[in-house]
PDB file of N, CA and C in Angstrom:
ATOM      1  N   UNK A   1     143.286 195.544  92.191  1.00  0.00           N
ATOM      2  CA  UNK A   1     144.611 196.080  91.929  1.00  0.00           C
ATOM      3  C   UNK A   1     145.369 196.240  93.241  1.00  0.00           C
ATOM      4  N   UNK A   2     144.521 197.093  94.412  1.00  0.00           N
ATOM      5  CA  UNK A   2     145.248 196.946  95.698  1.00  0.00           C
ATOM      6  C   UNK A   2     145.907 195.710  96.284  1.00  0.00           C
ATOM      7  N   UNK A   3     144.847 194.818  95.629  1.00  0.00           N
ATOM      8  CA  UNK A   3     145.108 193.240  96.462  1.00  0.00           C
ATOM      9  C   UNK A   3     146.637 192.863  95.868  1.00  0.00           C
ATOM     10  N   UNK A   4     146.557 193.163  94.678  1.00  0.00           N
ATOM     11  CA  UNK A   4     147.542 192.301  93.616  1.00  0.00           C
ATOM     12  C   UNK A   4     149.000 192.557  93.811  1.00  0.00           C
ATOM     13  N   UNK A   5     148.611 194.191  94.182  1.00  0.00           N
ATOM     14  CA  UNK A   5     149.947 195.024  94.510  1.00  0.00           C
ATOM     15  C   UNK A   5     150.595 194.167  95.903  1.00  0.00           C
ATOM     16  N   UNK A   6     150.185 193.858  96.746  1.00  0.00           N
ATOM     17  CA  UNK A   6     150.499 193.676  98.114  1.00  0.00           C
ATOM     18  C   UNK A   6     150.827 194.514  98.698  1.00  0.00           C
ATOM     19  N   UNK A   7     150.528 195.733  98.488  1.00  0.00           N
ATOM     20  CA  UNK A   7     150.340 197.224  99.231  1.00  0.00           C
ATOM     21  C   UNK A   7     149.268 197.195  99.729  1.00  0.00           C
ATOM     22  N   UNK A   8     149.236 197.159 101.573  1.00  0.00           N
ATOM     23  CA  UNK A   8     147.730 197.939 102.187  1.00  0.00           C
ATOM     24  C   UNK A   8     147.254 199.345 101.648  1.00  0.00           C
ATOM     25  N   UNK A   9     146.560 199.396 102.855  1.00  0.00           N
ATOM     26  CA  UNK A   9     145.518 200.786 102.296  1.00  0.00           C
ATOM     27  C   UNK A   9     146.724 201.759 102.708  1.00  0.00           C
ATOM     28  N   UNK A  10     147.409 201.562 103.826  1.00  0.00           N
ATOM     29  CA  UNK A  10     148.010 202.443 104.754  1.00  0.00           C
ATOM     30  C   UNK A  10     149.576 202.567 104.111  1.00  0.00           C
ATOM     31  N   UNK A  11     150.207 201.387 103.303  1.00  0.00           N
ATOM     32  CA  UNK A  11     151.036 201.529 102.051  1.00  0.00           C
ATOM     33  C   UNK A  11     150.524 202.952 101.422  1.00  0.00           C
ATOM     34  N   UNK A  12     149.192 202.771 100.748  1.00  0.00           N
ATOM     35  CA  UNK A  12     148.777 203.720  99.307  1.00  0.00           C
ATOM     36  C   UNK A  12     148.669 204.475 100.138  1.00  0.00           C
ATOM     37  N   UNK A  13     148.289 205.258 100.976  1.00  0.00           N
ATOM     38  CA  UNK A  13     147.991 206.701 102.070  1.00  0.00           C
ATOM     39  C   UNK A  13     149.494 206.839 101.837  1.00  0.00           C
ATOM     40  N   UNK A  14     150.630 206.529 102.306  1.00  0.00           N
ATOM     41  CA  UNK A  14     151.589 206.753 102.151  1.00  0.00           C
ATOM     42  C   UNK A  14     152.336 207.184 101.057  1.00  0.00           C
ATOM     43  N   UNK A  15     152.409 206.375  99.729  1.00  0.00           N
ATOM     44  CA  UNK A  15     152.819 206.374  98.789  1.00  0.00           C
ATOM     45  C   UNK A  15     152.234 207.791  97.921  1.00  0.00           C
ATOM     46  N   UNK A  16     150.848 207.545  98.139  1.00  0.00           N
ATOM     47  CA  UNK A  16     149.534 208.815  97.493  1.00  0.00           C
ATOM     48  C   UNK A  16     150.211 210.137  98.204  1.00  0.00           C
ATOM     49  N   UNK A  17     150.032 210.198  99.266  1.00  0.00           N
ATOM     50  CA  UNK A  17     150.033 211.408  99.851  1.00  0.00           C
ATOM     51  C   UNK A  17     148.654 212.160 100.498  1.00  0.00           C
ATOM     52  N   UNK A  18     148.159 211.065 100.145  1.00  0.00           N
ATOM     53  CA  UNK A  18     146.671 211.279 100.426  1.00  0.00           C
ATOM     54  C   UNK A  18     145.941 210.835 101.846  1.00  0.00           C
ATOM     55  N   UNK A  19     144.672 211.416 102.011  1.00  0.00           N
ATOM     56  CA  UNK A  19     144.145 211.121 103.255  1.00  0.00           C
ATOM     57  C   UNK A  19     143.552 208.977 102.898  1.00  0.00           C
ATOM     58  N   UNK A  20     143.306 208.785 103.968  1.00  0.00           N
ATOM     59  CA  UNK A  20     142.716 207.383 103.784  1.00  0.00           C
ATOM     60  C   UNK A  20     141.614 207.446 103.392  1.00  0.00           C
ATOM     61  N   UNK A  21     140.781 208.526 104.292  1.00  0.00           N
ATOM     62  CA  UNK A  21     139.366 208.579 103.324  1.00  0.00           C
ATOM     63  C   UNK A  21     139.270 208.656 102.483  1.00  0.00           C
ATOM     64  N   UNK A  22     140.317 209.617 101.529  1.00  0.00           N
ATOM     65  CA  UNK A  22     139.944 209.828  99.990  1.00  0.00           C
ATOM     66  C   UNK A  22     140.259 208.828  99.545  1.00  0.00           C
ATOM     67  N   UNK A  23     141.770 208.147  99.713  1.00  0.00           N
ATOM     68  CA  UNK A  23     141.899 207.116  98.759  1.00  0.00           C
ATOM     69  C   UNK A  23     140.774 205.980  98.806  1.00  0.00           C
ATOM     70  N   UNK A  24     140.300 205.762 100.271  1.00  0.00           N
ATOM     71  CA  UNK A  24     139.248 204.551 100.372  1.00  0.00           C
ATOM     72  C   UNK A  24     137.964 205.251  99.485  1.00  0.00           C
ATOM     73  N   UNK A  25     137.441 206.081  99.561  1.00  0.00           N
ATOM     74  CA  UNK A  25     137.083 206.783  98.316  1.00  0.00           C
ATOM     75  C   UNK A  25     136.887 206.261  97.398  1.00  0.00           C
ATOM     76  N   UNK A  26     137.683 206.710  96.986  1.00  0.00           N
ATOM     77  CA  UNK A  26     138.631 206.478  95.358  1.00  0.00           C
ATOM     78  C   UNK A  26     138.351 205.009  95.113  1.00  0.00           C
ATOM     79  N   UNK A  27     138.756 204.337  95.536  1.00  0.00           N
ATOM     80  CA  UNK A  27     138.960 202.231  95.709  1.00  0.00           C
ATOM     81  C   UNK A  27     137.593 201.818  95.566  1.00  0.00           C
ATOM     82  N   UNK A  28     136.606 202.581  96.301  1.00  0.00           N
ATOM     83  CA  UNK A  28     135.609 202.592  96.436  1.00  0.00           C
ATOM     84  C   UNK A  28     134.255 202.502  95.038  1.00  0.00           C
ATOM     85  N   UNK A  29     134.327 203.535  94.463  1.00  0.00           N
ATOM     86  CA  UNK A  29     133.657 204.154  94.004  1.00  0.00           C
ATOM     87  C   UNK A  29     132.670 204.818  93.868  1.00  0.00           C
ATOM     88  N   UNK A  30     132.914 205.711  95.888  1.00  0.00           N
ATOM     89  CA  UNK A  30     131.947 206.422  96.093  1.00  0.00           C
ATOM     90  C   UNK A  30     132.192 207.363  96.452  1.00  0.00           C
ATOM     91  N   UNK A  31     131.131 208.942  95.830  1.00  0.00           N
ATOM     92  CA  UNK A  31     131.348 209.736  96.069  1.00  0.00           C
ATOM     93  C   UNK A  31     131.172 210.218  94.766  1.00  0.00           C
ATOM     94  N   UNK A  32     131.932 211.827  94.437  1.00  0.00           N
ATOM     95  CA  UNK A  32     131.824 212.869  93.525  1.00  0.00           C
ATOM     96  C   UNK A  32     133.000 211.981  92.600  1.00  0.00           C
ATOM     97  N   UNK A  33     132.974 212.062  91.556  1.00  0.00           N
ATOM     98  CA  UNK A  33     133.780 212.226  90.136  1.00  0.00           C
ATOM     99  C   UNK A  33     135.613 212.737  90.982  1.00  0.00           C
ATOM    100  N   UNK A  34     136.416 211.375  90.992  1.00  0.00           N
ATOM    101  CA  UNK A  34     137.962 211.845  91.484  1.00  0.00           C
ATOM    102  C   UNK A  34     138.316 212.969  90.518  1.00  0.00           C
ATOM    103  N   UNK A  35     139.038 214.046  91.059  1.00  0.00           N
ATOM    104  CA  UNK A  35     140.042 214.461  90.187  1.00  0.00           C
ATOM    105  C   UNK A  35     141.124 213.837  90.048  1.00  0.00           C
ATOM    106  N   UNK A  36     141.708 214.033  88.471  1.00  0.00           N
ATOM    107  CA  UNK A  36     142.749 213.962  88.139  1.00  0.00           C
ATOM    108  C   UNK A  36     144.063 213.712  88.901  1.00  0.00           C
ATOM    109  N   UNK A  37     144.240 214.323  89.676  1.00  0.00           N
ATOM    110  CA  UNK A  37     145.634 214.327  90.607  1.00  0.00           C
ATOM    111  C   UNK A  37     145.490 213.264  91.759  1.00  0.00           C
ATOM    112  N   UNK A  38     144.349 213.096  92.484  1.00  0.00           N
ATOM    113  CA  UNK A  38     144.576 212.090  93.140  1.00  0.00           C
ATOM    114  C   UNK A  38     144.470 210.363  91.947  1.00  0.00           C
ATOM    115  N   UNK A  39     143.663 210.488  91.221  1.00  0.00           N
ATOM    116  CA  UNK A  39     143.391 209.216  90.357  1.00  0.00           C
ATOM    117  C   UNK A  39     145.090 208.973  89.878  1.00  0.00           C
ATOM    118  N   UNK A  40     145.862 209.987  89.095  1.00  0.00           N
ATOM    119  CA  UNK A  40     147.454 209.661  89.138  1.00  0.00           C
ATOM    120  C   UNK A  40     148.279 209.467  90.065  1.00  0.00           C
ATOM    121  N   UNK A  41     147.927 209.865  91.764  1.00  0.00           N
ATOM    122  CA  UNK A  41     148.774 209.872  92.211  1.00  0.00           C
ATOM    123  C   UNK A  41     148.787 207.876  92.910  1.00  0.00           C
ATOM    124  N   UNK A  42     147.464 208.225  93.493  1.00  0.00           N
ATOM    125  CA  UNK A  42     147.150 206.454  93.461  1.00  0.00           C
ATOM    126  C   UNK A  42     147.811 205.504  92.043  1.00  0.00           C
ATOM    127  N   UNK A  43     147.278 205.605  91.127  1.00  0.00           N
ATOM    128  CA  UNK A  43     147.259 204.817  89.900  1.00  0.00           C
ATOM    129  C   UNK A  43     149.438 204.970  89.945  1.00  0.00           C
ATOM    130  N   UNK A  44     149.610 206.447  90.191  1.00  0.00           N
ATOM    131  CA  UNK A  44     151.407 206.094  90.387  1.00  0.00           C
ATOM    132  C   UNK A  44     151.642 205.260  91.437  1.00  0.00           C
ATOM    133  N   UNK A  45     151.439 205.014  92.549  1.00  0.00           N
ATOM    134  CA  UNK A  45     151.569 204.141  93.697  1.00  0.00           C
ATOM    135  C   UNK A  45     151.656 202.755  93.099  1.00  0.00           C
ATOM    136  N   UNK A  46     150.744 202.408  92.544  1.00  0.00           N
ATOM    137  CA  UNK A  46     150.014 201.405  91.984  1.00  0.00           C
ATOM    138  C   UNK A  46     150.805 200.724  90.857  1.00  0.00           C
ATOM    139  N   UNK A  47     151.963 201.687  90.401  1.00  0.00           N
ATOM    140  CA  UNK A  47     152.160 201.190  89.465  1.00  0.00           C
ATOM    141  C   UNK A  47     151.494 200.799  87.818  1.00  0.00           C
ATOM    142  N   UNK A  48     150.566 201.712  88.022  1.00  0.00           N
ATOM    143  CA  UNK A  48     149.438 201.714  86.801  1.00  0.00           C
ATOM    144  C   UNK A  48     149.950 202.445  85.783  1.00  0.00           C
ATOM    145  N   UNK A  49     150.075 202.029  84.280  1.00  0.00           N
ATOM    146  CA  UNK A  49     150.559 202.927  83.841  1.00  0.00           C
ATOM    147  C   UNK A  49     150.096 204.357  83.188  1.00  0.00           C
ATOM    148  N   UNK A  50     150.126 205.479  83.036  1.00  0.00           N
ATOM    149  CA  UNK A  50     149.498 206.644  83.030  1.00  0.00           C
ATOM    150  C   UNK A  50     148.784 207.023  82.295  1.00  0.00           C
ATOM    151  N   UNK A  51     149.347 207.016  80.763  1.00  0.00           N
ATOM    152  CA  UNK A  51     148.753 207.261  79.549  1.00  0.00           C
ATOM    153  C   UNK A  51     146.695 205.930  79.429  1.00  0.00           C
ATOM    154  N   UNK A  52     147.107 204.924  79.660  1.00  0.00           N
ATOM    155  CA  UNK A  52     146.110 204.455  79.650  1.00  0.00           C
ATOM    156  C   UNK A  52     145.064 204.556  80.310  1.00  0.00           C
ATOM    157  N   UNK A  53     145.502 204.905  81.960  1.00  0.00           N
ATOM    158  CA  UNK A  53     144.678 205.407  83.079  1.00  0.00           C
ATOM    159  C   UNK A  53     144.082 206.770  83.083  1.00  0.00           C
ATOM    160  N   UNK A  54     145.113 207.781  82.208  1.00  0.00           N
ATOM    161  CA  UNK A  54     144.364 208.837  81.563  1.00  0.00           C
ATOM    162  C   UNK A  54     143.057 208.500  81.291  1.00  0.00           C
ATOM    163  N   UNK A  55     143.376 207.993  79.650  1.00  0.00           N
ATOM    164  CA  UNK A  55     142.245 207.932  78.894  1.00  0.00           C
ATOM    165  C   UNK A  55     141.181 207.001  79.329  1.00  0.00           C
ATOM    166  N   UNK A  56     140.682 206.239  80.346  1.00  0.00           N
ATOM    167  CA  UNK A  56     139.637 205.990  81.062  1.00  0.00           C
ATOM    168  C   UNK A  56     139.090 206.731  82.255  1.00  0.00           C
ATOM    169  N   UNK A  57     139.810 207.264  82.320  1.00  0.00           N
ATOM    170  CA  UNK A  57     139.387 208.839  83.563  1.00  0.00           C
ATOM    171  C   UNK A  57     138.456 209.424  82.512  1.00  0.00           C
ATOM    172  N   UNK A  58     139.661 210.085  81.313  1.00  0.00           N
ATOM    173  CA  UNK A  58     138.769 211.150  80.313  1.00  0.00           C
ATOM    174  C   UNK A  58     137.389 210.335  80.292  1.00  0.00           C
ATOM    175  N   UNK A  59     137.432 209.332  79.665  1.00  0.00           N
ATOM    176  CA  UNK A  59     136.473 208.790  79.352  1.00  0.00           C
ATOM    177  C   UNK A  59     134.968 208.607  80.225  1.00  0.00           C
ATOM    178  N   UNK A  60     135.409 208.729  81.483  1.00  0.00           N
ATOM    179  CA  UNK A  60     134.653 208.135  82.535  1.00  0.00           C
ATOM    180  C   UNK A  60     134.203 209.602  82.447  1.00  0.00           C
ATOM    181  N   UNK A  61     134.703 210.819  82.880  1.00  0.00           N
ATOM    182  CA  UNK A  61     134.670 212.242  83.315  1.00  0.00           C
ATOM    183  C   UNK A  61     133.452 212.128  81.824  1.00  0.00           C
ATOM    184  N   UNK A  62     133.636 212.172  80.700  1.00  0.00           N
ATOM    185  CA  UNK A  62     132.841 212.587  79.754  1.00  0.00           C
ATOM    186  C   UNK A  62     131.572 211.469  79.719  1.00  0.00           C
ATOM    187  N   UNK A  63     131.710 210.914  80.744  1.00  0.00           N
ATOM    188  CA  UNK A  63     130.214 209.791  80.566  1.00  0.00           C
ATOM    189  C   UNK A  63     130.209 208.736  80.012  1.00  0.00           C
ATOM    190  N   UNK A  64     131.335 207.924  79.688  1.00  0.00           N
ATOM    191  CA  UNK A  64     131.310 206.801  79.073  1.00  0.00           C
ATOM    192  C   UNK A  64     131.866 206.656  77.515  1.00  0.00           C
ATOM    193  N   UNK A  65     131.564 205.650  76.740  1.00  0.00           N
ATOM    194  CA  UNK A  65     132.345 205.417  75.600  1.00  0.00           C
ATOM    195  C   UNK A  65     131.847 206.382  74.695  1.00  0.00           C
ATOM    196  N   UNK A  66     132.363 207.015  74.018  1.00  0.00           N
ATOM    197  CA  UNK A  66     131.789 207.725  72.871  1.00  0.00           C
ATOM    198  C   UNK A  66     131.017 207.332  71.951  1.00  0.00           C
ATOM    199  N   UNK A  67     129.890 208.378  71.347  1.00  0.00           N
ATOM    200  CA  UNK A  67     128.892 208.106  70.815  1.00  0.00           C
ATOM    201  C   UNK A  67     127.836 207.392  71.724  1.00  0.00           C
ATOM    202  N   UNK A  68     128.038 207.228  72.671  1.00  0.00           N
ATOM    203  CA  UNK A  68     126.615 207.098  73.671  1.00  0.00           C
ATOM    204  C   UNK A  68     126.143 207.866  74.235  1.00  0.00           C
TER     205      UNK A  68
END
């Protein structure tokens, strides 16, 4: 998604409001479970749209697809 955007990392630090570590973080997928506010504030940068990016956060936060 970063690539696609043609936003660097140092774009999304900007845009986010966020440190680089976290967002590289975040991009990443390492570390503790993102909260909420940074996952929207990136995914707003990004142009991602919200409602959908929600509900795969929720999803992710509760362990995966339901009923598993």
């Amino acid at each position: 998604m970063l690539f696609a955007s043609g936003l660097t990392l140092d774009d999304l630090v900007d845009r986010s409001g966020y440190s680089k570590t976290r967002v590289s973080e975040l991009l990443r997928g390492n570390g503790y479970y993102p909260a909420w506010e940074i996952t929207f504030s990136v995914g707003h940068a990004l142009d991602v749209p919200t409602r959908p990016l929600r509900r795969l956060w929720d999803r992710g936060r509760q362990g995966g697809p339901q009923g598993q």
